[in-house]
PDB file of N, CA and C in Angstrom:
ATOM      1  N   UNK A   1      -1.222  -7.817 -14.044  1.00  0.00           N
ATOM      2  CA  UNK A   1      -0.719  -8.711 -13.039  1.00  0.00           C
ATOM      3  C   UNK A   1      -1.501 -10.012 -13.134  1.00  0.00           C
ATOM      4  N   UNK A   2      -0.965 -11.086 -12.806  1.00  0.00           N
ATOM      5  CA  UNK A   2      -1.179 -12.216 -12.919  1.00  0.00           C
ATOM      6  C   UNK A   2      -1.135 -13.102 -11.805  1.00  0.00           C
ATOM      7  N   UNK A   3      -2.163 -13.884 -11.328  1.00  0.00           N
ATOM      8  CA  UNK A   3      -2.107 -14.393  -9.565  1.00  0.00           C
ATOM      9  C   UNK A   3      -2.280 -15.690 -10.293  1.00  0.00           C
ATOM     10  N   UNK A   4      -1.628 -16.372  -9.618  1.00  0.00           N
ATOM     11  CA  UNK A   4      -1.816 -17.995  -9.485  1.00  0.00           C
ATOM     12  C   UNK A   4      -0.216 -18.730  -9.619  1.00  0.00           C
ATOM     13  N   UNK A   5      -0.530 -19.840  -9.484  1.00  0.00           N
ATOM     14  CA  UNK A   5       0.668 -21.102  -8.900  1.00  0.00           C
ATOM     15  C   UNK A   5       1.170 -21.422 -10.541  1.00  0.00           C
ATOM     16  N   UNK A   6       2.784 -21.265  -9.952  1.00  0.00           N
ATOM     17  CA  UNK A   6       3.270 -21.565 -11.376  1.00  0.00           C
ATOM     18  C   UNK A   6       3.685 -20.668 -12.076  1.00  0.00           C
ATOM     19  N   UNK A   7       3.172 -18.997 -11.842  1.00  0.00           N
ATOM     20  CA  UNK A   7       2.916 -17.995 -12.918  1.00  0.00           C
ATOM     21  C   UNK A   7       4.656 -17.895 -13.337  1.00  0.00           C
ATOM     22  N   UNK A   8       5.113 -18.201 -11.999  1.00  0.00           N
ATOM     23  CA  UNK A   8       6.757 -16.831 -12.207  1.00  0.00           C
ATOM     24  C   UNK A   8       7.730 -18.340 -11.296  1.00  0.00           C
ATOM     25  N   UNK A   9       8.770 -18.278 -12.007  1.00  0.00           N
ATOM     26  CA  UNK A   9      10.269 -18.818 -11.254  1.00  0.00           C
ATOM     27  C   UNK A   9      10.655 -18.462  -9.782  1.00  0.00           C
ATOM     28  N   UNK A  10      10.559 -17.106  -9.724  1.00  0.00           N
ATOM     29  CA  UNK A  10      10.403 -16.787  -8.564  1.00  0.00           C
ATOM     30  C   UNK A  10      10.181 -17.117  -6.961  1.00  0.00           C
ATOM     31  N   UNK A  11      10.858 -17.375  -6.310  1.00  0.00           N
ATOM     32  CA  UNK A  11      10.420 -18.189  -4.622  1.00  0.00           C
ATOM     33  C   UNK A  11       9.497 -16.947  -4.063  1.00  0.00           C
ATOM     34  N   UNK A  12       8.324 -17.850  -3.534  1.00  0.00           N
ATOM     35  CA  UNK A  12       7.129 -17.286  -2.858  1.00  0.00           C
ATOM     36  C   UNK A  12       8.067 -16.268  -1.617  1.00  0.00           C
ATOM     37  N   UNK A  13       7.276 -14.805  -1.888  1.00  0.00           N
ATOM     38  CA  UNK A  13       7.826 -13.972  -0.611  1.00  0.00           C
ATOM     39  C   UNK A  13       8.948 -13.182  -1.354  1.00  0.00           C
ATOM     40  N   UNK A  14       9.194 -12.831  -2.352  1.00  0.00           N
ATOM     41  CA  UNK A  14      10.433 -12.209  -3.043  1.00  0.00           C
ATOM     42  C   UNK A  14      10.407 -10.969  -3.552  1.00  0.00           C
ATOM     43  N   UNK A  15       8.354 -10.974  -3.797  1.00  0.00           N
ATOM     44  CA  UNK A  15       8.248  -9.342  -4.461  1.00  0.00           C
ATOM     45  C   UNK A  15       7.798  -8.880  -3.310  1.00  0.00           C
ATOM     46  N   UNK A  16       8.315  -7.473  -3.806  1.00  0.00           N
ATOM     47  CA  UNK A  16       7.997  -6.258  -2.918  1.00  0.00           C
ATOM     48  C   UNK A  16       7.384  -4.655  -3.175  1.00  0.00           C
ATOM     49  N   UNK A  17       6.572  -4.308  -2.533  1.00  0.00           N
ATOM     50  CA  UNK A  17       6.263  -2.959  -3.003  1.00  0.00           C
ATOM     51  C   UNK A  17       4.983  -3.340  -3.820  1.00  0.00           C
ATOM     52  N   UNK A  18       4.322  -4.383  -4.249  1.00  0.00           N
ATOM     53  CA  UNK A  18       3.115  -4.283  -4.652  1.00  0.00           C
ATOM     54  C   UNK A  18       2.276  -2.887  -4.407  1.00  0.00           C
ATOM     55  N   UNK A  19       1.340  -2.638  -5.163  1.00  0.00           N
ATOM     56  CA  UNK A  19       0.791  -2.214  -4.852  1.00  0.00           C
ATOM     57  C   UNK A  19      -1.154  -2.001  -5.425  1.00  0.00           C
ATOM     58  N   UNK A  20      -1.706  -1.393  -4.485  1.00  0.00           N
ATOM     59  CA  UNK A  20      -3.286  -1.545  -4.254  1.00  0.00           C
ATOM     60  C   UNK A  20      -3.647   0.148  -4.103  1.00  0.00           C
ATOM     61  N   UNK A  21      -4.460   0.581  -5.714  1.00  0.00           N
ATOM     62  CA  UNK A  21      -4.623   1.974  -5.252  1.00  0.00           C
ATOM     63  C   UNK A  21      -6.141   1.658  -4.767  1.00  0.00           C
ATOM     64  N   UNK A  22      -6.229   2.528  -3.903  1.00  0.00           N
ATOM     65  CA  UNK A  22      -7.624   2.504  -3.055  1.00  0.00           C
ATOM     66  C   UNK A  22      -7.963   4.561  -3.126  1.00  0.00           C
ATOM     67  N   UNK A  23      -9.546   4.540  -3.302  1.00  0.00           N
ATOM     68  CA  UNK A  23     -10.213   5.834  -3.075  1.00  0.00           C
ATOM     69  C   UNK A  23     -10.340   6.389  -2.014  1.00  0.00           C
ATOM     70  N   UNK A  24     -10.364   5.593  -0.711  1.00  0.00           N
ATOM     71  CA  UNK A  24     -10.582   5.642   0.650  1.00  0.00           C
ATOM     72  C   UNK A  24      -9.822   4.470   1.479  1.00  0.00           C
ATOM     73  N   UNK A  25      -8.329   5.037   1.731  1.00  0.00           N
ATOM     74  CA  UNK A  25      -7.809   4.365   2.307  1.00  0.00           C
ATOM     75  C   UNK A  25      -8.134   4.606   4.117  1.00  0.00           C
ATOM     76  N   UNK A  26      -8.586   4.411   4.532  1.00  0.00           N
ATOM     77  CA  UNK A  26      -9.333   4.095   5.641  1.00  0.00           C
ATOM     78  C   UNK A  26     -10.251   2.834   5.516  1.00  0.00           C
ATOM     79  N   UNK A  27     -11.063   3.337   4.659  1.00  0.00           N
ATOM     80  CA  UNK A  27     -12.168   2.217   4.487  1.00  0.00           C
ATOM     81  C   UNK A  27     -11.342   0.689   3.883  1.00  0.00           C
ATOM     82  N   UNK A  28     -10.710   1.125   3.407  1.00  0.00           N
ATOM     83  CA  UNK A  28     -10.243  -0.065   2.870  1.00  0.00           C
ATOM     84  C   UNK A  28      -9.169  -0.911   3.977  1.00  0.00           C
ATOM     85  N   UNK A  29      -8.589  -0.175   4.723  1.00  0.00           N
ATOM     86  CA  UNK A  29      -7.387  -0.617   5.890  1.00  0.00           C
ATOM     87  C   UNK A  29      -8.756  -1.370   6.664  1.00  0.00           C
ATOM     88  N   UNK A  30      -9.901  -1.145   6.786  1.00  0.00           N
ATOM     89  CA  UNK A  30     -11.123  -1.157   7.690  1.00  0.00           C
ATOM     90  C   UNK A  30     -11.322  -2.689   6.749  1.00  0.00           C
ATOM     91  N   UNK A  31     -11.557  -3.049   5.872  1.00  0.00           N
ATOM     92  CA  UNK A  31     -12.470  -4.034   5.487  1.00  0.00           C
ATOM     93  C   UNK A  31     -11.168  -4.910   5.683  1.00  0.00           C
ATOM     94  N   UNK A  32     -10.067  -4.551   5.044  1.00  0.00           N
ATOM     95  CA  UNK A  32      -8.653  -5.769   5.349  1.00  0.00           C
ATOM     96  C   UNK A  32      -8.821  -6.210   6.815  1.00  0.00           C
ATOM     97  N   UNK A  33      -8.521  -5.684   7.683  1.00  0.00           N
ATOM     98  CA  UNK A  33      -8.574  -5.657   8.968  1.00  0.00           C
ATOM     99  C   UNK A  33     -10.240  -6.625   9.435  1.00  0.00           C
ATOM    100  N   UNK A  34     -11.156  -6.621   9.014  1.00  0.00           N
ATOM    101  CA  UNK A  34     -12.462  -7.573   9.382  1.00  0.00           C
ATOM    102  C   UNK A  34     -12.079  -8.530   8.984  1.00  0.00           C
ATOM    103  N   UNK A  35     -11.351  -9.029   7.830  1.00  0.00           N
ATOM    104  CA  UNK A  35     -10.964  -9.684   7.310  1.00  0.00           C
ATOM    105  C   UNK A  35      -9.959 -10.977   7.598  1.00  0.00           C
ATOM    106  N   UNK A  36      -9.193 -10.103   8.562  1.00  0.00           N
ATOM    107  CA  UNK A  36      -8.021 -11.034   8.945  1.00  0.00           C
ATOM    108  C   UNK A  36      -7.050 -10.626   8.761  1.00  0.00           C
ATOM    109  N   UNK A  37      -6.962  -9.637   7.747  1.00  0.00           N
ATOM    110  CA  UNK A  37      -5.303  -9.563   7.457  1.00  0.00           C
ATOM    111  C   UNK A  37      -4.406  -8.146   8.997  1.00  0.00           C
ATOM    112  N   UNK A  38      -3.444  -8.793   8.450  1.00  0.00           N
ATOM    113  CA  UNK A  38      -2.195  -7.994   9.816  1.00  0.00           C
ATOM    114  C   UNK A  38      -2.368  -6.652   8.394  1.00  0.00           C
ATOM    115  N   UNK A  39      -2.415  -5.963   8.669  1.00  0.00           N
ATOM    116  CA  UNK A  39      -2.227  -4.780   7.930  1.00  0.00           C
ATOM    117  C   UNK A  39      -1.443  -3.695   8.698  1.00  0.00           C
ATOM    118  N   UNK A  40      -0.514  -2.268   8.553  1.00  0.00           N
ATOM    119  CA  UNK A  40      -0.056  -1.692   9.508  1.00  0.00           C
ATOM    120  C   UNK A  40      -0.916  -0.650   9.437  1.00  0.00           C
ATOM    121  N   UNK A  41      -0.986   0.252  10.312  1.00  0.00           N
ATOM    122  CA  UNK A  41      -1.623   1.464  10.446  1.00  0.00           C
ATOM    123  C   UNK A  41      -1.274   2.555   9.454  1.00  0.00           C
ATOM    124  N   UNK A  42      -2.497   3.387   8.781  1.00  0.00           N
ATOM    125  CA  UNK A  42      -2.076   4.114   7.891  1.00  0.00           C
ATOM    126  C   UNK A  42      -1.143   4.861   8.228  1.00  0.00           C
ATOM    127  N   UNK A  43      -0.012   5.332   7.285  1.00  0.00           N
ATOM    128  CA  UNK A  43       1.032   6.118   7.339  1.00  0.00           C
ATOM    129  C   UNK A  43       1.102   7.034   6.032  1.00  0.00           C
ATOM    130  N   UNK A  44       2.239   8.245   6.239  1.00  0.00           N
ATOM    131  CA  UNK A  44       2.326   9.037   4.989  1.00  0.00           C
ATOM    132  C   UNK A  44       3.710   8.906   5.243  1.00  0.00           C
ATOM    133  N   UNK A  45       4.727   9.648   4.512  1.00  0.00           N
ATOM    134  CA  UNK A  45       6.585   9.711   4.298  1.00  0.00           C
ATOM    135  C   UNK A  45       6.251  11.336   4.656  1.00  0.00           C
ATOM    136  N   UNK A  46       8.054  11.193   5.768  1.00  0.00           N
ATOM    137  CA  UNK A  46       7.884  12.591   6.422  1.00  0.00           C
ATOM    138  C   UNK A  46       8.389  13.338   5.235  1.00  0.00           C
ATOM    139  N   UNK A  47       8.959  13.367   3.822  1.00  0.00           N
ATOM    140  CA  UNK A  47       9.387  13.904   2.842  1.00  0.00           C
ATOM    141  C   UNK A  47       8.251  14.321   1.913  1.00  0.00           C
ATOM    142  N   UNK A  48       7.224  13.715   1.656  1.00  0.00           N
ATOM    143  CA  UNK A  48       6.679  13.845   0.734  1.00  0.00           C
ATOM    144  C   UNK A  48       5.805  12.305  -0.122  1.00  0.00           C
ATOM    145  N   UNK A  49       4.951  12.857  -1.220  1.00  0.00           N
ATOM    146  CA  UNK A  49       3.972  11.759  -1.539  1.00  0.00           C
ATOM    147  C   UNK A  49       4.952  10.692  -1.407  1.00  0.00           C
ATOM    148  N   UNK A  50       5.835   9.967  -1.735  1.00  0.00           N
ATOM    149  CA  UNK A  50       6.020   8.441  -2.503  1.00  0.00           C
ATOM    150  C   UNK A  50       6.904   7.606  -0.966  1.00  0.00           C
ATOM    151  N   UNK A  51       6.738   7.035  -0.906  1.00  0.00           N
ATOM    152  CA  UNK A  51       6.946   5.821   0.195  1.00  0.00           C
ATOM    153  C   UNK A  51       8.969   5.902  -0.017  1.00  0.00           C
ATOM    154  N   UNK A  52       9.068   4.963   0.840  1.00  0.00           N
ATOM    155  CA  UNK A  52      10.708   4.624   1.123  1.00  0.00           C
ATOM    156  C   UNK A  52      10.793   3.245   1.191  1.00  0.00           C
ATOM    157  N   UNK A  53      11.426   2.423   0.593  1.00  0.00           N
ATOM    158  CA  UNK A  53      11.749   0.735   0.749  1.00  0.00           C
ATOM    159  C   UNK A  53      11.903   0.630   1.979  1.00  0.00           C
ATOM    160  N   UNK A  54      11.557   0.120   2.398  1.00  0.00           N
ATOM    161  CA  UNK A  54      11.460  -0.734   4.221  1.00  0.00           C
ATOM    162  C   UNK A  54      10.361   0.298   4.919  1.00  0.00           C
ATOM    163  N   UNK A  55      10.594   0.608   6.094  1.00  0.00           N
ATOM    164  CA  UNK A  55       9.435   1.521   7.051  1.00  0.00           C
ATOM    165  C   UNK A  55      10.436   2.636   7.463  1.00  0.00           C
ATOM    166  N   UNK A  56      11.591   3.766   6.990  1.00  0.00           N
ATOM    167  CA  UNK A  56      12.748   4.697   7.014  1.00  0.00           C
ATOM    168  C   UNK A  56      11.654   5.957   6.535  1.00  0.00           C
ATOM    169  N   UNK A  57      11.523   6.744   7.807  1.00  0.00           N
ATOM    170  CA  UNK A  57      10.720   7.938   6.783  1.00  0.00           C
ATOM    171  C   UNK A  57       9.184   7.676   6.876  1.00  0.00           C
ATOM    172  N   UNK A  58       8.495   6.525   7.613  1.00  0.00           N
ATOM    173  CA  UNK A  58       6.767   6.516   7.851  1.00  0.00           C
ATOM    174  C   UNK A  58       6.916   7.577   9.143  1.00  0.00           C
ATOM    175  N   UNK A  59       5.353   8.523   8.476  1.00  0.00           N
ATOM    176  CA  UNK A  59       4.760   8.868   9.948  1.00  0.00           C
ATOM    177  C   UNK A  59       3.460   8.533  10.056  1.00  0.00           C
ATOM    178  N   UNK A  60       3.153   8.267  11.463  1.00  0.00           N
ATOM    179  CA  UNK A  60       1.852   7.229  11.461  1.00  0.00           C
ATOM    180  C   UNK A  60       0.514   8.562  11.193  1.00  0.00           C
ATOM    181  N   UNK A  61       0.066   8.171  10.623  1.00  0.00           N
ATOM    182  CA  UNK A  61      -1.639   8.627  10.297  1.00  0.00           C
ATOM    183  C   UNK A  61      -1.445   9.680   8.470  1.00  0.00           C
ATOM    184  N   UNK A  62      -2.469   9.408   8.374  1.00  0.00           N
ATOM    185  CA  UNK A  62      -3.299  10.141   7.047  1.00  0.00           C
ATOM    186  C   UNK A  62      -2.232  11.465   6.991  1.00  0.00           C
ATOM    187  N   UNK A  63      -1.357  11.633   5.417  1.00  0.00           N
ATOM    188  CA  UNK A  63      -1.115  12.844   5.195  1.00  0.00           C
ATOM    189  C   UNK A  63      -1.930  13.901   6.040  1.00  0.00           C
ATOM    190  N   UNK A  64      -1.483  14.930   6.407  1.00  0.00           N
ATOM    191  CA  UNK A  64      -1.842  15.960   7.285  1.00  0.00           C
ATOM    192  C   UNK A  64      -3.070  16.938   6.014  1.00  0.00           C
ATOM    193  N   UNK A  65      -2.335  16.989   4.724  1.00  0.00           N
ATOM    194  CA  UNK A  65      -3.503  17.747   4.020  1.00  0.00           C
ATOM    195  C   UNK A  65      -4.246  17.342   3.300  1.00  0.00           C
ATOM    196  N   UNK A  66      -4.025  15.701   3.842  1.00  0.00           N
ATOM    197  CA  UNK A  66      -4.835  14.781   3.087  1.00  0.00           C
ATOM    198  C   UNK A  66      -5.100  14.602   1.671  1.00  0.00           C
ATOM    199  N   UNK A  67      -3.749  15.144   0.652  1.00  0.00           N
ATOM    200  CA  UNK A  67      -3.566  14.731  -0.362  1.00  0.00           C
ATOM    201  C   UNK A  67      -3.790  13.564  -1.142  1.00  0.00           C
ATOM    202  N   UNK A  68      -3.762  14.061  -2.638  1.00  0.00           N
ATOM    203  CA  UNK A  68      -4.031  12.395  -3.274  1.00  0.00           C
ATOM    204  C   UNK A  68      -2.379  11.958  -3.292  1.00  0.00           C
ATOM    205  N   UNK A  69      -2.280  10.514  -3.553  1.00  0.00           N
ATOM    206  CA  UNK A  69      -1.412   9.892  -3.472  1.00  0.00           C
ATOM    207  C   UNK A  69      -0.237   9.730  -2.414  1.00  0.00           C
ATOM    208  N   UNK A  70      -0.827  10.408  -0.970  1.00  0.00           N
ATOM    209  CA  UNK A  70       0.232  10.925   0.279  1.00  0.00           C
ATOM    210  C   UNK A  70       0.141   9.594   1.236  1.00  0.00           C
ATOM    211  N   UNK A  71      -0.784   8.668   1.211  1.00  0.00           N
ATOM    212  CA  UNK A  71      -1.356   8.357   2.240  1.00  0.00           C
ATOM    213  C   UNK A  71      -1.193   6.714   2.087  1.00  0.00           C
ATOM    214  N   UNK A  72      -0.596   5.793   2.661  1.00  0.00           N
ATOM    215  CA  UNK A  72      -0.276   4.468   2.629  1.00  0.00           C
ATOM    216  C   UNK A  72      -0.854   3.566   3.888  1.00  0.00           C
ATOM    217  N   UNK A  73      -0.749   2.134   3.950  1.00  0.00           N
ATOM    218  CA  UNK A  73      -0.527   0.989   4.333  1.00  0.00           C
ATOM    219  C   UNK A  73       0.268   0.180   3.872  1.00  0.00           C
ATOM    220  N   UNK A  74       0.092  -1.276   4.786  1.00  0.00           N
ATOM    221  CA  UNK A  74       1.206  -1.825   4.128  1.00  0.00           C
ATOM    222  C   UNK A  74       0.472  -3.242   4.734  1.00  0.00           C
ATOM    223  N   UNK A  75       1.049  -4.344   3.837  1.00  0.00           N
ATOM    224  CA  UNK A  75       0.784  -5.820   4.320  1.00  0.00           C
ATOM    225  C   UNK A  75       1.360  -6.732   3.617  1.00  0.00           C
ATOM    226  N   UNK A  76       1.631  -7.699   3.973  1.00  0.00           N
ATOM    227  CA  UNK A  76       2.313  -9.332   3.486  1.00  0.00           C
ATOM    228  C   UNK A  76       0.889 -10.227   2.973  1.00  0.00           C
ATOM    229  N   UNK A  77       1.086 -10.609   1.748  1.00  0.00           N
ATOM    230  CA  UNK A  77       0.423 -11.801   1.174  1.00  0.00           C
ATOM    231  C   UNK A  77       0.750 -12.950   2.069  1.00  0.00           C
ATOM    232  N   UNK A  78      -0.486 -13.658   1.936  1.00  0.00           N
ATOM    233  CA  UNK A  78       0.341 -15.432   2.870  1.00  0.00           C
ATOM    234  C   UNK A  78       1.729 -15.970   2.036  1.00  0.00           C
ATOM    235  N   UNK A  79       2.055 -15.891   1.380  1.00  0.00           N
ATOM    236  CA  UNK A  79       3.261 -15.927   0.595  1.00  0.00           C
ATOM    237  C   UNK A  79       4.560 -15.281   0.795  1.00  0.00           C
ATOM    238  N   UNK A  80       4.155 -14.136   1.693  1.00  0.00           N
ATOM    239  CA  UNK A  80       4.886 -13.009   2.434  1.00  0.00           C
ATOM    240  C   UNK A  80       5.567 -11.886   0.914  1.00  0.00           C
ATOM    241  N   UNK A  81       4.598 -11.798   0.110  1.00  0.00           N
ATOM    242  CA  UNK A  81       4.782 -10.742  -0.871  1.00  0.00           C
ATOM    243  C   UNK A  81       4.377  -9.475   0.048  1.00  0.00           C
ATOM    244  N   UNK A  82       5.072  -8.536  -0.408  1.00  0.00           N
ATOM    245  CA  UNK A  82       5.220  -7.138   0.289  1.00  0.00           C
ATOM    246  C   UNK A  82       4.162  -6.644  -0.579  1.00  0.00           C
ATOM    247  N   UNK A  83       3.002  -5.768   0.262  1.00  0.00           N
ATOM    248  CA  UNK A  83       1.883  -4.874  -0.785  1.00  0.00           C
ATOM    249  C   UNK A  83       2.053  -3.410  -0.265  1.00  0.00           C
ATOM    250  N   UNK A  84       1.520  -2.097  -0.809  1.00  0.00           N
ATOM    251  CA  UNK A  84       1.191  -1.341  -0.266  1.00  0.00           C
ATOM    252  C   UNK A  84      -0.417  -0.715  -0.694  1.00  0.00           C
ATOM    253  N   UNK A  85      -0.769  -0.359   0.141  1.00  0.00           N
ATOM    254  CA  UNK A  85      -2.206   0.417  -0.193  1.00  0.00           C
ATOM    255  C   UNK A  85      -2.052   1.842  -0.457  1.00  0.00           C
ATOM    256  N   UNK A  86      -2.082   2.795  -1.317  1.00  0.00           N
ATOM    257  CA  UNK A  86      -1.609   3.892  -1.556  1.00  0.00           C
ATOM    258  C   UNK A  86      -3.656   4.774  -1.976  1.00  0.00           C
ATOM    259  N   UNK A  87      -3.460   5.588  -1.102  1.00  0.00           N
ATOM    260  CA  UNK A  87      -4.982   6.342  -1.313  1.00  0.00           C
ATOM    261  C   UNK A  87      -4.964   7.798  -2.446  1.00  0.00           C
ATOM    262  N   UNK A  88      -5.707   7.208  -3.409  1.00  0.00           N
ATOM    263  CA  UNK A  88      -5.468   8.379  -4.539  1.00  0.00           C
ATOM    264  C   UNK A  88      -6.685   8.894  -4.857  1.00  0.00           C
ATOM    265  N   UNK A  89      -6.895   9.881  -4.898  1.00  0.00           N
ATOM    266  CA  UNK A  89      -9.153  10.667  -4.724  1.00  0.00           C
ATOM    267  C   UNK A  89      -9.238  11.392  -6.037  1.00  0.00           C
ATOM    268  N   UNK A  90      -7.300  12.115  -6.640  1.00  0.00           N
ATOM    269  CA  UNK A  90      -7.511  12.507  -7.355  1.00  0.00           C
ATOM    270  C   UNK A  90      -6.231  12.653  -8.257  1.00  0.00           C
ATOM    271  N   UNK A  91      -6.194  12.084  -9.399  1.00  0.00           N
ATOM    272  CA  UNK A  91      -5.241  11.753 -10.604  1.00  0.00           C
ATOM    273  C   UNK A  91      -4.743  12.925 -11.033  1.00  0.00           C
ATOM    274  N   UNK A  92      -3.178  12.838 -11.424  1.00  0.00           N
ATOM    275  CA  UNK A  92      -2.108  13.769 -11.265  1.00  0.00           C
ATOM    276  C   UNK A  92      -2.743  14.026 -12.881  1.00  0.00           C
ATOM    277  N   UNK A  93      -2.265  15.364 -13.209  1.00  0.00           N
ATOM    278  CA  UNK A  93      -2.153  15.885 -15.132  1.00  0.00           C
ATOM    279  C   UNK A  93      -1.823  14.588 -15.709  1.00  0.00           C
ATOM    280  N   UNK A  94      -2.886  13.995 -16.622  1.00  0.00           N
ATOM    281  CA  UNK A  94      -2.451  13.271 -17.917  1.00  0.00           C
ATOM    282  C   UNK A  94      -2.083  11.681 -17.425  1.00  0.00           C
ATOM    283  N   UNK A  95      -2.736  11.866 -16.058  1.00  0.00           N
ATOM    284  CA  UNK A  95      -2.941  10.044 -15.804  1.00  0.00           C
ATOM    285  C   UNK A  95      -3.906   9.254 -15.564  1.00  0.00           C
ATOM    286  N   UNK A  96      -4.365   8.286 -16.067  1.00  0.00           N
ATOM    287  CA  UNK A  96      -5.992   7.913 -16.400  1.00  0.00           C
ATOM    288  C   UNK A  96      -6.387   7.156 -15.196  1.00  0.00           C
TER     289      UNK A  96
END
């Protein structure tokens, strides 16, 4: 990925679903949040690990068995790019 002015044709605010893997998504919703940023409260999908386009399917707080890859946030760049924070402790078979 590539940050800066100019990079892409693209109008500011267009991507979506970014994403930010974090080891400790708590801690990390915690330092965004000192920070300034609007971040939403951690959430997991009432289906299972992987998120849903828009907020269809969040339930608020930390996967219940506190799985790797179950556990999200979410926030807008000043640009209003869509990110998510996705908490992963431990890598699926055969992914580095």
């Amino acid at each position: 990925m590539i940050f800066g002015k100019n990079v892409t044709a693209a109008p500011a605010g267009t991507v979506k679903d970014l994403m930010l893997i974090v080891h400790d998504i708590e801690l990390a919703r915690e330092q965004f949040v000192r920070r300034g940023v609007e971040i939403s409260p951690i959430f997991h999908d009432e289906a299972g690990i992987f998120h849903r386009a828009g907020t269809q399917g969040r339930v608020p707080g930390l996967d219940p068995q506190r799985r790797s890859y179950c556990s999200w946030a979410s926030f807008n760049d000043p640009d209003g790019n869509g990110w998510l924070l996705q908490e992963i402790t431990t890598r699926l078979p055969g992914r580095v």
